[in-house]
Every structure is written in C-alpha cells, then in structure tokens.
N, C-alpha and C. Protein backbone atom coordinates (compact mmCIF):
# COMPACT_ATOMS: atom_id res chain seq x y z
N UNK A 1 119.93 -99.61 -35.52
CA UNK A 1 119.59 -99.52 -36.94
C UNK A 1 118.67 -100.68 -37.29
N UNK A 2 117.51 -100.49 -37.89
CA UNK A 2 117.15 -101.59 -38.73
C UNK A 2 116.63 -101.15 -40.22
N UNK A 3 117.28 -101.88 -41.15
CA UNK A 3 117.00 -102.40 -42.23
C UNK A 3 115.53 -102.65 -42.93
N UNK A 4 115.36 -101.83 -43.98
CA UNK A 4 113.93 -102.15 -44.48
C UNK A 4 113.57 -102.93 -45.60
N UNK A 5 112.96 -103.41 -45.62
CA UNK A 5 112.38 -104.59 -46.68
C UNK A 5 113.30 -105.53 -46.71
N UNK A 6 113.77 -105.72 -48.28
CA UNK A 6 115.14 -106.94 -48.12
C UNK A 6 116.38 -106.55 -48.06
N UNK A 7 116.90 -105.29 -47.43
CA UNK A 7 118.08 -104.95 -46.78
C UNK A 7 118.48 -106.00 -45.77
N UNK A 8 119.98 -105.57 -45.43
CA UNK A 8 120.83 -106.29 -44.16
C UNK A 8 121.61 -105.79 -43.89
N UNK A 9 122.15 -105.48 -42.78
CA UNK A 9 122.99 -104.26 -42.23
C UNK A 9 124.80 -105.47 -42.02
N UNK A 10 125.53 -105.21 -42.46
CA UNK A 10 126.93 -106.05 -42.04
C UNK A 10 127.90 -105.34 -41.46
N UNK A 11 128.62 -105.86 -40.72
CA UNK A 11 129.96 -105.53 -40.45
C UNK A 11 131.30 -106.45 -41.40
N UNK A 12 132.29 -105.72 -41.61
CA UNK A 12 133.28 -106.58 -42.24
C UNK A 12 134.46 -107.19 -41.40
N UNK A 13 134.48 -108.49 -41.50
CA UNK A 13 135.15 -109.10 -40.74
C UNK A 13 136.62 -109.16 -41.24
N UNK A 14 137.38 -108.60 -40.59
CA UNK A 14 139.11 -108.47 -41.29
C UNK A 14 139.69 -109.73 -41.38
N UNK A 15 140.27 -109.92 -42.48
CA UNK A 15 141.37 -111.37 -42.69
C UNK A 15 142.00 -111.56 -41.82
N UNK A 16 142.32 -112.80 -41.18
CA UNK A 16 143.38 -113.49 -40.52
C UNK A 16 144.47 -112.90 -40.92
N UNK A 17 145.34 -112.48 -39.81
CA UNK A 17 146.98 -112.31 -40.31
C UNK A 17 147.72 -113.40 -39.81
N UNK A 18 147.45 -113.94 -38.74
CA UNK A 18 148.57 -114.80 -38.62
C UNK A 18 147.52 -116.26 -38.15
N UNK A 19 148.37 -117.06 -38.22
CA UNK A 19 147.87 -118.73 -38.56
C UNK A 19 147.67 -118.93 -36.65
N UNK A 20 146.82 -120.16 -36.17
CA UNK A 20 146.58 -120.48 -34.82
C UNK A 20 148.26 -120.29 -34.18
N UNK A 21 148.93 -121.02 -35.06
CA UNK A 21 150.33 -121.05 -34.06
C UNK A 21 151.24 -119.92 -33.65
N UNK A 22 150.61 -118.68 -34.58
CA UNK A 22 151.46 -117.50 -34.26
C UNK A 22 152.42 -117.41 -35.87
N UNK A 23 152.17 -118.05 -36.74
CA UNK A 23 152.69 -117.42 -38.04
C UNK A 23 152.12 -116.15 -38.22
N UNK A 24 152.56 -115.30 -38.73
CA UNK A 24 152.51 -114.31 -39.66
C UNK A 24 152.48 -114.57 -41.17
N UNK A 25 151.06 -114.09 -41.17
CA UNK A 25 150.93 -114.06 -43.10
C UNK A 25 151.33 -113.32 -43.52
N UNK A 26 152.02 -113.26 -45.24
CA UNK A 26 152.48 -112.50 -45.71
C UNK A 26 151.61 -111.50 -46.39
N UNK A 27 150.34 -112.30 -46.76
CA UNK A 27 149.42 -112.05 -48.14
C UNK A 27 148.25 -113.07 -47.50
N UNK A 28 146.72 -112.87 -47.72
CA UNK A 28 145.82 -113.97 -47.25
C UNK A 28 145.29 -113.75 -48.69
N UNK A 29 144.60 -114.81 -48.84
CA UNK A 29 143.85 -115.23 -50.13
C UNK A 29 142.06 -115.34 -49.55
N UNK A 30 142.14 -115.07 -48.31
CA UNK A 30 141.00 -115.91 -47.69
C UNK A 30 139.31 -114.80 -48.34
N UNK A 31 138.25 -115.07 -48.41
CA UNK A 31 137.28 -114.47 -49.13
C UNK A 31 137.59 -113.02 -48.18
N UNK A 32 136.51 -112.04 -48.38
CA UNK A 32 136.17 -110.94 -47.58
C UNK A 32 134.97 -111.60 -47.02
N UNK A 33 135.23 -111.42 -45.37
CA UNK A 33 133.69 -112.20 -45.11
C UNK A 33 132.99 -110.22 -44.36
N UNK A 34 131.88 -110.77 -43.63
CA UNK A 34 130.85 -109.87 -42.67
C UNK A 34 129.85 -110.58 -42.15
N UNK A 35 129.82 -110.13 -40.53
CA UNK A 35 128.96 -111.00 -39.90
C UNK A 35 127.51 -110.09 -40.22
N UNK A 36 126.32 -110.60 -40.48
CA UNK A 36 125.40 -109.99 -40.44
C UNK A 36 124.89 -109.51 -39.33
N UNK A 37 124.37 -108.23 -38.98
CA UNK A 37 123.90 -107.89 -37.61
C UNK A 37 122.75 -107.58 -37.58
N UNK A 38 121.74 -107.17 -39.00
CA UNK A 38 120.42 -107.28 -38.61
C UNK A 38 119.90 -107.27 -40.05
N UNK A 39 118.75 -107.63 -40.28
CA UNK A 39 118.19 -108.26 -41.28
C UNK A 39 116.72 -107.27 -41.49
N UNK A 40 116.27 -107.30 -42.64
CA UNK A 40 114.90 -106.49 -42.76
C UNK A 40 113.80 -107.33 -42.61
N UNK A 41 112.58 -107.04 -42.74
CA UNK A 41 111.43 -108.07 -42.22
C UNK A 41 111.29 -108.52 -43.90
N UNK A 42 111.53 -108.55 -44.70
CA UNK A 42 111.34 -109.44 -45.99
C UNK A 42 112.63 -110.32 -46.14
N UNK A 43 113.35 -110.63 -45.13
CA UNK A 43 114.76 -111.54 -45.52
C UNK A 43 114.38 -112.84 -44.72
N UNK A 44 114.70 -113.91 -45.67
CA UNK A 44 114.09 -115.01 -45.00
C UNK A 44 115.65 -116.15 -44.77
N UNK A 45 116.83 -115.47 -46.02
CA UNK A 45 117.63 -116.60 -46.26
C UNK A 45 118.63 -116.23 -45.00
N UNK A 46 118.62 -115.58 -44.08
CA UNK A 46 120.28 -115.50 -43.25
C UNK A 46 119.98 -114.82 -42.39
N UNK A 47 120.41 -115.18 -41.30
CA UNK A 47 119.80 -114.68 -40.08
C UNK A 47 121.19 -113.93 -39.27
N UNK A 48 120.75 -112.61 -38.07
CA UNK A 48 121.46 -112.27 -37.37
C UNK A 48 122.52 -112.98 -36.82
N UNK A 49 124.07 -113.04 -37.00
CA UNK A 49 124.82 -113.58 -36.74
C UNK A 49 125.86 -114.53 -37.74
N UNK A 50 124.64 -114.95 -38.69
CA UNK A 50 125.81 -115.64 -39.75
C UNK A 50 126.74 -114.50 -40.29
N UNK A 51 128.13 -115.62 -40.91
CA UNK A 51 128.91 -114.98 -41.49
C UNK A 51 128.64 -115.06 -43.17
N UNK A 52 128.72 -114.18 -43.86
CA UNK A 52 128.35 -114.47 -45.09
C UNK A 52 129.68 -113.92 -46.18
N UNK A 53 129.28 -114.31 -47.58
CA UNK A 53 130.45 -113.78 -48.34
C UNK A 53 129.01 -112.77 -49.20
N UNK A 54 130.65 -111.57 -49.59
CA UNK A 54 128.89 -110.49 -50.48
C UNK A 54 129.55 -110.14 -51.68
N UNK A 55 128.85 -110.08 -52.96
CA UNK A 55 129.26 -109.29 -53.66
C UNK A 55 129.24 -107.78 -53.21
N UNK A 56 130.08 -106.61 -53.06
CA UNK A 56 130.41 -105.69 -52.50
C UNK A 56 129.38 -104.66 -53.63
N UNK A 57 129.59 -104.73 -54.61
CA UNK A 57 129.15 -103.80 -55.85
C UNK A 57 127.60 -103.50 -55.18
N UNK A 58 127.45 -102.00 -55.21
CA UNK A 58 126.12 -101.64 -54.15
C UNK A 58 125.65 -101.29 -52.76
N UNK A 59 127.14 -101.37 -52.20
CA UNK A 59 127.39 -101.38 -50.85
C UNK A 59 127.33 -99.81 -50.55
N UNK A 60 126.21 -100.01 -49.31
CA UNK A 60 126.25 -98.52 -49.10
C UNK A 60 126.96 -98.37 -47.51
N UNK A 61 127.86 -97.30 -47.08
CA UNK A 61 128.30 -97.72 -46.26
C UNK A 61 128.19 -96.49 -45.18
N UNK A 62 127.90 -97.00 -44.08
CA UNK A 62 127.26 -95.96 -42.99
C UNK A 62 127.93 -96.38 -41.72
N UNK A 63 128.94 -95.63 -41.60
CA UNK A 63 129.83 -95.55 -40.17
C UNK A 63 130.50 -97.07 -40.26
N UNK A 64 130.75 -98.02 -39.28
CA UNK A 64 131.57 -99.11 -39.35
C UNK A 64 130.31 -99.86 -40.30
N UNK A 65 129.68 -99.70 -40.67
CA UNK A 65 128.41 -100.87 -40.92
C UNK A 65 127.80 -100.88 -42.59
N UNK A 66 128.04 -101.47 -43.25
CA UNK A 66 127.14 -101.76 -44.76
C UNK A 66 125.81 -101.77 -44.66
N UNK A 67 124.95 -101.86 -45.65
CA UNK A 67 123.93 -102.15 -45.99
C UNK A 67 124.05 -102.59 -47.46
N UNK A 68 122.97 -103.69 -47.47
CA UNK A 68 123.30 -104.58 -48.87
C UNK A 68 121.80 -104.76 -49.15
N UNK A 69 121.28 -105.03 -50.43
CA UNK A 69 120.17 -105.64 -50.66
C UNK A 69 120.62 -107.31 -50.52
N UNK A 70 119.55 -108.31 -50.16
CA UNK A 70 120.33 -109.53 -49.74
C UNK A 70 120.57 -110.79 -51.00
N UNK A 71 120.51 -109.91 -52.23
CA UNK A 71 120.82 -110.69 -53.14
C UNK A 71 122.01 -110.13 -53.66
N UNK A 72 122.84 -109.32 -52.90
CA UNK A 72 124.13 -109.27 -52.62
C UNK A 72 124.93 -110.19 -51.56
N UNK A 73 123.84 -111.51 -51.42
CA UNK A 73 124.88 -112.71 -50.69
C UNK A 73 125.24 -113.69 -51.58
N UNK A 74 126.21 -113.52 -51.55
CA UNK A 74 126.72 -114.41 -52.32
C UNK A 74 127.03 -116.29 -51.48
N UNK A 75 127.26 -116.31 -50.37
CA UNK A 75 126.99 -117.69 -49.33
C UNK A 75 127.16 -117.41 -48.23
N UNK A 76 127.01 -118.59 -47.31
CA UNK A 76 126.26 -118.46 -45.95
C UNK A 76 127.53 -119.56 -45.45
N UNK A 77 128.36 -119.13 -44.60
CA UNK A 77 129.90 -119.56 -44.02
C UNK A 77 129.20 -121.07 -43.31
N UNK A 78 129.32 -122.08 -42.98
CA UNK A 78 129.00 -123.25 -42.27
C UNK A 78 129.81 -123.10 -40.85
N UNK A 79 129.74 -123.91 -40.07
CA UNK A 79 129.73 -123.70 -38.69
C UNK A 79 131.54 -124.74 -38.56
C-alpha cells in the first residue's frame, strides 16, 4: 500500500495487559498508540516506524491497517 499526498497508513498497537514482571492489568489508562508503516510523499513530520498517538475521528480503515490525513497526529512517542 502506499499513501497519497499527506496520508499515512497505521497499524494499532494494543495496550499492555500485564506489567514487565508478569502482573496482570485490570484496566490500562495507557494512550491508543499505532506504529506508522508508510507515509505519503507530502509528509515530512514522521517517518516509517515511529509510534505515534492519533486523533481517531476520520479514520478510514482497510483490513488490519488505518489511513489518516497526518494532521490526525496528535505526537510522536520518544525512544
């Protein structure tokens, strides 16, 4: 798939259920993230691979995979 103009194609990355040690969450609070997997040739802010947070509203959704215009990012996850 690629993405045209300022599209970006995502996958959604599922919440943590349980903590490094093997807890089990009851409830996560944690954002909805998606790793980006490909970007259109007018996107300059986020590249293949970051994780980002999105406003969802606009989301078009095609098999496991979104498409967003990219001012549906709302931030860019740090390393």
């Amino acid at each position: 798939m690629r993405p045209l103009h300022d599209k970006i194609i995502v996958e959604r990355i599922a919440a943590e259920t349980t903590t490094a040690s093997g807890i089990v969450l009851r409830s996560t609070e944690e954002p909805d993230r998606a790793k980006v997997i490909a970007v259109g040739p007018d996107v300059d802010e986020v590249s293949v691979g970051d994780v980002v947070l999105l406003n969802w509203n606009g989301a078009i959704k095609s098999g496991e995979h979104y498409v967003l215009k990219i001012e549906h990012v709302v931030l860019i996850f740090g390393e």
